[in-house]
Protein backbone atom coordinates (compact mmCIF):
# COMPACT_ATOMS: atom_id res chain seq x y z
CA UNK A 1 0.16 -45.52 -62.06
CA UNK A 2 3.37 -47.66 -61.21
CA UNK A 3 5.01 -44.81 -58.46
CA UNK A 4 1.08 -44.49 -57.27
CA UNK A 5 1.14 -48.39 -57.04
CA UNK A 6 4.95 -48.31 -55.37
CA UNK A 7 3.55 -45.59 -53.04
CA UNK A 8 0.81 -47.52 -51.77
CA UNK A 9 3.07 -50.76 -51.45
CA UNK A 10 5.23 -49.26 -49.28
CA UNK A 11 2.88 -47.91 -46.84
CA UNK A 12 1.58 -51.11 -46.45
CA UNK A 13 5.01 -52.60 -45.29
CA UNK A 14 5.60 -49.45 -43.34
CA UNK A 15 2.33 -49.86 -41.55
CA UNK A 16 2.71 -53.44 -40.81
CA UNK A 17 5.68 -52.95 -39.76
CA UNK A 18 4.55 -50.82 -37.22
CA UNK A 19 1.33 -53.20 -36.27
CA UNK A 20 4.06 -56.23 -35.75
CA UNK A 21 6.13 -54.07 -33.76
CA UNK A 22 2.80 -52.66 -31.50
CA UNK A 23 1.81 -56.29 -31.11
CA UNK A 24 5.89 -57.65 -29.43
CA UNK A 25 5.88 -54.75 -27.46
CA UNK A 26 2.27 -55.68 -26.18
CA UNK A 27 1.09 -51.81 -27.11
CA UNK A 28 -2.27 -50.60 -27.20
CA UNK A 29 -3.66 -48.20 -29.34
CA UNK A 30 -3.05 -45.07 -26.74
CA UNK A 31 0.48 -45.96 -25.93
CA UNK A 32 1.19 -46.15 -30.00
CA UNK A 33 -0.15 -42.52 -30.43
CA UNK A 34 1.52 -41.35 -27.61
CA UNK A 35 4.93 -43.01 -29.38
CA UNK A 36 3.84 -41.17 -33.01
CA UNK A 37 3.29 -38.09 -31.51
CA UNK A 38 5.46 -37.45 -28.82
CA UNK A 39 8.36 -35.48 -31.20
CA UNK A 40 5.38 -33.14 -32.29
CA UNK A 41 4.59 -32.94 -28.76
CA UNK A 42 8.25 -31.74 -27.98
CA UNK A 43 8.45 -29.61 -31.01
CA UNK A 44 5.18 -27.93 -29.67
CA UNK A 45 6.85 -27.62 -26.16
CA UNK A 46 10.16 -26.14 -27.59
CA UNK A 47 8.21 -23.35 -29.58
CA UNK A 48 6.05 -22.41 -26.93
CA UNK A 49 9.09 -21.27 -25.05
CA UNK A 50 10.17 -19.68 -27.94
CA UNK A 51 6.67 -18.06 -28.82
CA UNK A 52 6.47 -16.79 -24.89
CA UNK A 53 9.46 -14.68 -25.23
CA UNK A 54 8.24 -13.01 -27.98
CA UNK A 55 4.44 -12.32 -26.84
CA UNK A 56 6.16 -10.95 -23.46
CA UNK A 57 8.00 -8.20 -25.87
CA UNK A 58 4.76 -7.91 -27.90
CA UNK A 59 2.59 -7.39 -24.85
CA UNK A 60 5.22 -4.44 -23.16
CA UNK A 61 5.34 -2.93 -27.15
CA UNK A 62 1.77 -2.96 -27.56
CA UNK A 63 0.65 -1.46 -24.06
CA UNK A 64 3.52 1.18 -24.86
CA UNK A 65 2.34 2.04 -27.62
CA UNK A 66 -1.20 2.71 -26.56
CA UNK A 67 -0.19 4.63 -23.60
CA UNK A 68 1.76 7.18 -25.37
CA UNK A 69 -1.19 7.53 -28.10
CA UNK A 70 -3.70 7.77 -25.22
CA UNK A 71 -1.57 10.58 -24.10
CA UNK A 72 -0.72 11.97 -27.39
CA UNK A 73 -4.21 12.38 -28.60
CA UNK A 74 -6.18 11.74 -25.60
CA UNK A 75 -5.22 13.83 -22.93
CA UNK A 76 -4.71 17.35 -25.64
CA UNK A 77 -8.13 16.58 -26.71
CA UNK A 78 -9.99 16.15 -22.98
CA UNK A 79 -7.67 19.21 -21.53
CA UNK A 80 -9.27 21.46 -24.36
CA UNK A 81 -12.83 20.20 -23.54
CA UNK A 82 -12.95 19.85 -19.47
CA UNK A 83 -9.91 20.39 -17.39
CA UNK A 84 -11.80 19.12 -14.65
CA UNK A 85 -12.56 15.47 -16.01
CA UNK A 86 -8.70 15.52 -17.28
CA UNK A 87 -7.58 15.40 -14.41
CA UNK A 88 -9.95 12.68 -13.04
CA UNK A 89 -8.94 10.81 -15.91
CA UNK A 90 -5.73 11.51 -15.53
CA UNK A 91 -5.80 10.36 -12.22
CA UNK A 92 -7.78 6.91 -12.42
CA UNK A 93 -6.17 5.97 -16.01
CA UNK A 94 -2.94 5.44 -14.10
CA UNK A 95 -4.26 3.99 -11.39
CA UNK A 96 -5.52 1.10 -13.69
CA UNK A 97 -2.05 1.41 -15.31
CA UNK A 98 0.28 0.68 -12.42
CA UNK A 99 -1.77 -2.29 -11.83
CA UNK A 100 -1.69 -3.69 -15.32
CA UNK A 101 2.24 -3.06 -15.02
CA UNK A 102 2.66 -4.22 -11.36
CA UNK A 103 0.59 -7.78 -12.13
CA UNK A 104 1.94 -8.27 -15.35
CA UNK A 105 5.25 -7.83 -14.02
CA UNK A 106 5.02 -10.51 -11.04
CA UNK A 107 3.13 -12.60 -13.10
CA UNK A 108 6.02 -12.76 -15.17
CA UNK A 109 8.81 -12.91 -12.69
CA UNK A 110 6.66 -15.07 -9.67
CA UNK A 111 7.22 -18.29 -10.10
CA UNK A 112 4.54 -20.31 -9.95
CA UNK A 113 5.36 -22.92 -7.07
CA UNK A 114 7.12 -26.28 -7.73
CA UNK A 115 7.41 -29.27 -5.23
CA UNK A 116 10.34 -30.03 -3.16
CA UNK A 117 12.39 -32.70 -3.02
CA UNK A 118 11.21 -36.08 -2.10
CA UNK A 119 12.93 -35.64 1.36
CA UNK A 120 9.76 -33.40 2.40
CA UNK A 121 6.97 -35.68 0.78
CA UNK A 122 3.21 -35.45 2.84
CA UNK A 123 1.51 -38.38 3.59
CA UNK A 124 0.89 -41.14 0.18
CA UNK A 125 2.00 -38.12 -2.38
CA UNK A 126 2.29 -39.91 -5.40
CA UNK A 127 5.68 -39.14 -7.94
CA UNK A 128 5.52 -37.69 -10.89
CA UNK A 129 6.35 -40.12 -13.67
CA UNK A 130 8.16 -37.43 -16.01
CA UNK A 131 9.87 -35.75 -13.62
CA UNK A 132 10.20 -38.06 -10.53
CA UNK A 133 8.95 -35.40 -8.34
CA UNK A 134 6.38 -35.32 -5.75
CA UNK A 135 2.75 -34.37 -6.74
CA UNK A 136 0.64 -33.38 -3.88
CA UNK A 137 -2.81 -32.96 -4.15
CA UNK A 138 -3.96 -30.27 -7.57
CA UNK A 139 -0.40 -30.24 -8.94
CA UNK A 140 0.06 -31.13 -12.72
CA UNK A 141 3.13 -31.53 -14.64
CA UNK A 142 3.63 -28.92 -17.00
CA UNK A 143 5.39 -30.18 -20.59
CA UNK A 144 6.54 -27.02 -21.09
CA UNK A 145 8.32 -26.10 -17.89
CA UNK A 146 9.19 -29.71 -17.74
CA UNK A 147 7.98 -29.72 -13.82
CA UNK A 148 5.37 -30.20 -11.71
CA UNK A 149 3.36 -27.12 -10.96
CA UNK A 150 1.56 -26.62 -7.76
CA UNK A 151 -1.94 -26.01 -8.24
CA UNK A 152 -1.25 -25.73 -11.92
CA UNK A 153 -3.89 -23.14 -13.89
CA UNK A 154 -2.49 -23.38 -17.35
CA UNK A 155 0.71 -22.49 -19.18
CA UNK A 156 0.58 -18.81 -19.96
CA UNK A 157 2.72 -17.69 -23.62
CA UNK A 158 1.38 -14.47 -22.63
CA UNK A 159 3.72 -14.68 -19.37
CA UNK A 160 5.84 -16.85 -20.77
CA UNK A 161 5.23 -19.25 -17.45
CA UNK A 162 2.92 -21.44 -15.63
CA UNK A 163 0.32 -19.96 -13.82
CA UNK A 164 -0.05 -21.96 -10.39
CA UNK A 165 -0.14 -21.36 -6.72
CA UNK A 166 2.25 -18.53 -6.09
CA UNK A 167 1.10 -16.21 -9.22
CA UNK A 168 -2.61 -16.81 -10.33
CA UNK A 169 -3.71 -14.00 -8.49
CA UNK A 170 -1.44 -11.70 -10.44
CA UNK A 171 -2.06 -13.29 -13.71
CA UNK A 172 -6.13 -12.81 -12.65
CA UNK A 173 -5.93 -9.59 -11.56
CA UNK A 174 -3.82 -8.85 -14.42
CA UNK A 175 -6.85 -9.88 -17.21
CA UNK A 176 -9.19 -8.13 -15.05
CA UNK A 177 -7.29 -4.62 -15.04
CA UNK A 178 -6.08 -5.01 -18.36
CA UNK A 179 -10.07 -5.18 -19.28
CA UNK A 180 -11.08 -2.31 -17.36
CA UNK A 181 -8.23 -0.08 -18.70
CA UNK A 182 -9.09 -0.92 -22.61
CA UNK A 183 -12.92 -0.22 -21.77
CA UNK A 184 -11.45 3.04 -20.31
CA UNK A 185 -9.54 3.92 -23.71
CA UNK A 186 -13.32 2.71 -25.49
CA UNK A 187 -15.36 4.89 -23.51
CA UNK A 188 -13.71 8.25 -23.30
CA UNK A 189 -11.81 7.80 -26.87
CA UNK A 190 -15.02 7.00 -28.90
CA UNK A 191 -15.97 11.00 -29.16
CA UNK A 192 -12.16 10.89 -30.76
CA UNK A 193 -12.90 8.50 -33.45
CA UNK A 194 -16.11 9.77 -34.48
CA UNK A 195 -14.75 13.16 -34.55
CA UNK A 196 -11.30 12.09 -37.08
CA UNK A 197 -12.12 8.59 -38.34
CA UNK A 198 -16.13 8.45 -39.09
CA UNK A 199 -16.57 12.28 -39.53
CA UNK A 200 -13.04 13.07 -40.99
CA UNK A 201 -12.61 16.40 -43.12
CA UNK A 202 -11.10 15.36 -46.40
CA UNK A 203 -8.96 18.39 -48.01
CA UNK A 204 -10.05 19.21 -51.83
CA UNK A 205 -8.20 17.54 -54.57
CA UNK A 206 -6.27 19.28 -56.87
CA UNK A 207 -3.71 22.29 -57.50
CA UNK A 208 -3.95 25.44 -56.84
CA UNK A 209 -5.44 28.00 -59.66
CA UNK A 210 -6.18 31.40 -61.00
CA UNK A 211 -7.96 33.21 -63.59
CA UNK A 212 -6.04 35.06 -66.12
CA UNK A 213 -7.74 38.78 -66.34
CA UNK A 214 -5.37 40.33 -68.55
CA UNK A 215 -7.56 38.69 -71.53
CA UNK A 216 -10.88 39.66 -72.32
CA UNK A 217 -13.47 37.53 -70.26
CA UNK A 218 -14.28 35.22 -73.55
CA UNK A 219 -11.09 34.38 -73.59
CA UNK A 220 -10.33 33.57 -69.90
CA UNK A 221 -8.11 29.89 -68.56
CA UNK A 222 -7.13 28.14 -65.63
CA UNK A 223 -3.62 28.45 -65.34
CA UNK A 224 -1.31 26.72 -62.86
CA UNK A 225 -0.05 29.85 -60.52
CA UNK A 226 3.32 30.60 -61.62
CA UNK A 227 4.38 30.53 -57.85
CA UNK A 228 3.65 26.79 -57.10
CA UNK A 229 4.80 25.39 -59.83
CA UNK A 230 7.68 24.54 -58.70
CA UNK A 231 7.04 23.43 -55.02
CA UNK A 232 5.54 19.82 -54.41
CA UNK A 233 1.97 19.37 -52.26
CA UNK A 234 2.58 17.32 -49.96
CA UNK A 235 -0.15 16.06 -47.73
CA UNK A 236 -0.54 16.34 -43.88
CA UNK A 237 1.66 14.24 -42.16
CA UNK A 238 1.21 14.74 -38.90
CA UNK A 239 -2.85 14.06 -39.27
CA UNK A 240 -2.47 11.35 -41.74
CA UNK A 241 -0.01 9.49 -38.33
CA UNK A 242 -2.73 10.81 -36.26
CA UNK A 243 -5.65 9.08 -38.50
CA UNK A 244 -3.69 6.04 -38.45
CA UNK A 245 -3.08 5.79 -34.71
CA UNK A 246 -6.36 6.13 -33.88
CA UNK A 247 -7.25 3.55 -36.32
CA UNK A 248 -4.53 0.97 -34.95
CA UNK A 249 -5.45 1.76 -31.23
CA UNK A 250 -8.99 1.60 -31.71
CA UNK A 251 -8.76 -1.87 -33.29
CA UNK A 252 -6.21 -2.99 -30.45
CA UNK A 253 -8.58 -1.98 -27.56
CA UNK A 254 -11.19 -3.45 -28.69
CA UNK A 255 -9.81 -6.90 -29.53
CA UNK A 256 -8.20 -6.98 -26.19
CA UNK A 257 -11.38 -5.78 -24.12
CA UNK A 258 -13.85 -8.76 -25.85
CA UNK A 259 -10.73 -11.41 -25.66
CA UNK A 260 -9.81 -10.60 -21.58
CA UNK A 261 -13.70 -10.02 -21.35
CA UNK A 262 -14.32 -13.30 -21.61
CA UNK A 263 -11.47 -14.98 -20.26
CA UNK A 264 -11.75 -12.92 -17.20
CA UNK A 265 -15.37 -14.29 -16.71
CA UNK A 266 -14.76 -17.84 -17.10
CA UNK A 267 -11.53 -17.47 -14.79
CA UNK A 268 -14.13 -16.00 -12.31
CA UNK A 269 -16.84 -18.74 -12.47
CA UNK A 270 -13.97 -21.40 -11.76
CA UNK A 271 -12.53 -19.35 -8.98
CA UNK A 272 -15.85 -19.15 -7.77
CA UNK A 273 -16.57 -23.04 -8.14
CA UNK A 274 -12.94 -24.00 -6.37
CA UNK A 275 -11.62 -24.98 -9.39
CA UNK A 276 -8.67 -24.15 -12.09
CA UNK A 277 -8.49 -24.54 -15.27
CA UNK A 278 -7.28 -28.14 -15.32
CA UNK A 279 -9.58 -29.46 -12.48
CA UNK A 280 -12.72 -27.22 -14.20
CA UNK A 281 -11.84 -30.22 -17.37
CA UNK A 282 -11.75 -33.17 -14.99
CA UNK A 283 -14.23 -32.38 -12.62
CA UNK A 284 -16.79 -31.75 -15.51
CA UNK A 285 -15.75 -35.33 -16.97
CA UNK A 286 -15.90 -36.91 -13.87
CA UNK A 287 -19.22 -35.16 -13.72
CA UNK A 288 -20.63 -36.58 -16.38
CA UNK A 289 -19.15 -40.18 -15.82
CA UNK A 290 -20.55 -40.50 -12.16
CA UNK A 291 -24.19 -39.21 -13.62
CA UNK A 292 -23.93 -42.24 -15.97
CA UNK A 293 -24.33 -44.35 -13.52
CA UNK A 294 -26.63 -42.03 -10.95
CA UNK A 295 -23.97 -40.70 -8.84
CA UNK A 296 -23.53 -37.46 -7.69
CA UNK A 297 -19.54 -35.86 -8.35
CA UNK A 298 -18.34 -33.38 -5.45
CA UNK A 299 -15.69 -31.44 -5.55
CA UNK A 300 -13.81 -31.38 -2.04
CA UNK A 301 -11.89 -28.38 -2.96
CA UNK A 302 -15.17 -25.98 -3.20
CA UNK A 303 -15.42 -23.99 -0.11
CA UNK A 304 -18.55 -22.23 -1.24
CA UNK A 305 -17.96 -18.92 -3.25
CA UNK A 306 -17.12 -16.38 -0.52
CA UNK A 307 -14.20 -18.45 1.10
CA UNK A 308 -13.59 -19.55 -2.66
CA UNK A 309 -12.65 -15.56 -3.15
CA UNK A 310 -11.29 -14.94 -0.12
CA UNK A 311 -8.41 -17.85 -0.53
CA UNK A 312 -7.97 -17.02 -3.90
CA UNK A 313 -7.57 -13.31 -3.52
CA UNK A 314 -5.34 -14.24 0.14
CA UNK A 315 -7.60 -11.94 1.85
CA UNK A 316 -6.60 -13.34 5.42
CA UNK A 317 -4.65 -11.76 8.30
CA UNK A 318 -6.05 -8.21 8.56
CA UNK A 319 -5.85 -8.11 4.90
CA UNK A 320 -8.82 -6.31 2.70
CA UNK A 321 -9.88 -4.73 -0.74
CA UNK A 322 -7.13 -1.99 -0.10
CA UNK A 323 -4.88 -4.97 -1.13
CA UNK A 324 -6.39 -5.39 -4.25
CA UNK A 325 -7.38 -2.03 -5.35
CA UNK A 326 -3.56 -1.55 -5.07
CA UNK A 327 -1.34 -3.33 -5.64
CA UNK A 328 0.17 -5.58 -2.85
CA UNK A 329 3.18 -8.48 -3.36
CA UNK A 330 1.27 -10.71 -0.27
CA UNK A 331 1.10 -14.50 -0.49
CA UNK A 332 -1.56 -16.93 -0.37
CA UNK A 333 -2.44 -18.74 2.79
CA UNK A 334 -0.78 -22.25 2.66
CA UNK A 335 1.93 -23.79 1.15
CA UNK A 336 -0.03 -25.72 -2.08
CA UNK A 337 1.04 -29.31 -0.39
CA UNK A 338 -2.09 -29.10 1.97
CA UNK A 339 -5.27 -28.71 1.13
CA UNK A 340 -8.39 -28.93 3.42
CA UNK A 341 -11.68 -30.38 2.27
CA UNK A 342 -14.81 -28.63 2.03
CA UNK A 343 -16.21 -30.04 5.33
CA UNK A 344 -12.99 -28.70 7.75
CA UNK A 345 -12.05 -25.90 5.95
CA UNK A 346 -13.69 -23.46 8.10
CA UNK A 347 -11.98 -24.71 11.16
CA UNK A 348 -8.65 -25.00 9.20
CA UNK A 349 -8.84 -21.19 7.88
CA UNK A 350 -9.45 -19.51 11.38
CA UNK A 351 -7.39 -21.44 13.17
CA UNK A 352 -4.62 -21.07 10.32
CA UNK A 353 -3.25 -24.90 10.47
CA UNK A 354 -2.18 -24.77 7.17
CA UNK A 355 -0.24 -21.57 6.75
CA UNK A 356 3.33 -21.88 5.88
């Protein structure tokens, strides 16, 4: 009971300590939890970057791996059945796989679009107050990348980098490929796992025997043939790999199919609504404070869903679906310092006022 009564004695000092010391530095509760927790903040911030490296390597390893089952097992097994559909599938699996490579890869190496220096501000920009850099209108600072981001998304550990102005079409594009080539594995590698997981032959137990006829049949055994019993039974391999694969990529497909699903549909209904990530947080709590008190929130940055796409997916300047069927390295209109309202943005897009 003493150390218990130590224990608590010398929290209380601690913690007064701290209370005196909030109440000369004239701190309020928000700036002393920002104070306690900004080294787990850091530490946070420090493995992320850490943790990004290594879910870049796991991401290349894992779609490896699946690509060389699919055509391991997949493309034997659909070649045996119907040439024909082989080579359809042949052709439109790796159509969805150079575009998971191609917007993986510049979603990776793309940066994502940082301000310049405060020699080139616009209008009242306002500066950054961690990095002293200019934030034009729907940049964020990212604690991670320790800069401001234009038109910051999120921070990707997937990418290992910010997904803002220059790259969220890749890293969009990228979810929504990635989804359609895992329910490709689903739908033509379910007849594979039902034939060798769910309806799997098992081979008997056991040794191999015979029947001793030299002996009357009363007095027949089972003997162990004199020829094996030296030699050790060893099971299938090959099939037992093969099981196993089919297990491990089933499991992987699926996982990834329902988690990009979803993502991929909520990226879509911001896109749609004008908004990222970050500004699909504030504008719904600024939403729900302006209702409070009967007013109505708009979002200026909302063109309506059709120009929403067409920005988004920088379909501008003779540009069409061929340029996102395929894949394409173009750039989106603007610069991410300017941004037109809803209520000019028409005028602004044809007349192209705000390209770079």
């Amino acid at each position: 009971m003493s150390i218990l009564r130590l224990t608590i004695a010398r929290f209380n000092k601690t913690w007064m300590y701290l209370k005196n010391y909030a109440y000369s530095q004239n701190l309020n509760l928000e700036c002393a939890c920002d104070v306690i927790l900004d080294p787990l903040f850091k530490f946070v911030d420090k493995y992320t970057i850490v943790l990004g490296q290594i879910m870049v390597i796991l991401v290349i390893f894992l779609t490896t791996f699946v690509v060389v089952i699919a055509y391991w097992i997949g493309l034997p097994y659909w070649w045996n059945n119907n040439k024909l559909l082989t080579i359809f599938l042949l052709i439109f699996g790796n159509w969805l796989l150079v575009n998971v490579i191609f917007h993986y890869y510049m979603g990776v190496t793309t940066p994502p679009g940082f301000p310049a220096s405060r020699s080139l501000m616009y209008y009242d920009e306002v500066i950054c107050k961690k990095c002293d850099s200019p934030k034009p209108p729907r940049t964020h600072h990212c604690s991670v990348c320790n800069k401001c981001i234009l038109k910051m998304d999120h921070h990707c550990p997937w990418l290992n980098n910010c997904v803002g102005f220059y790259n969220h079409r890749y890293f969009f594009l990228y979810m929504m490929y990635m989804t359609f080539g895992s329910l490709f594995i689903i739908i033509f590698g379910a007849e594979i796992v039902f034939k060798e997981v769910f309806f799997r032959e098992e081979d008997p137990d056991g040794h191999p025997v015979k029947v001793n006829t030299s002996l009357s049949k009363t007095d027949w055994v089972l003997t162990f043939q004199d020829e094996y019993e030296n030699i050790n039974f060893d099971y299938d391999r090959v099939a037992e790999w093969r099981f196993w694969c089919i297990m491990v990529i089933t499991f992987i497909t699926c996982g990834v199919f329902i988690a990009l699903a979803i993502l991929t549909i909520w990226h879509s209904v911001l896109i749609s609504s004008g908004e990222t990530s970050i500004e699909g947080h504030i504008n719904k709590f600024e939403t729900d404070r302006l209702n409070a008190i009967n007013f109505k929130y708009v979002n200026v940055y909302d063109y309506g869903i059709k120009m929403n796409w067409i920005l988004f997916l920088g379909l501008h300047s003779g540009r069409g679906w061929r340029h996102i069927i395929f894949p394409s390295a173009h750039k989106p209109l603007g610069n991410g310092y300017i941004w037109p309202t809803k209520n000019d943005i028409f005028e602004v897009f044809y007349n192209e006022k705000f390209k770079t």
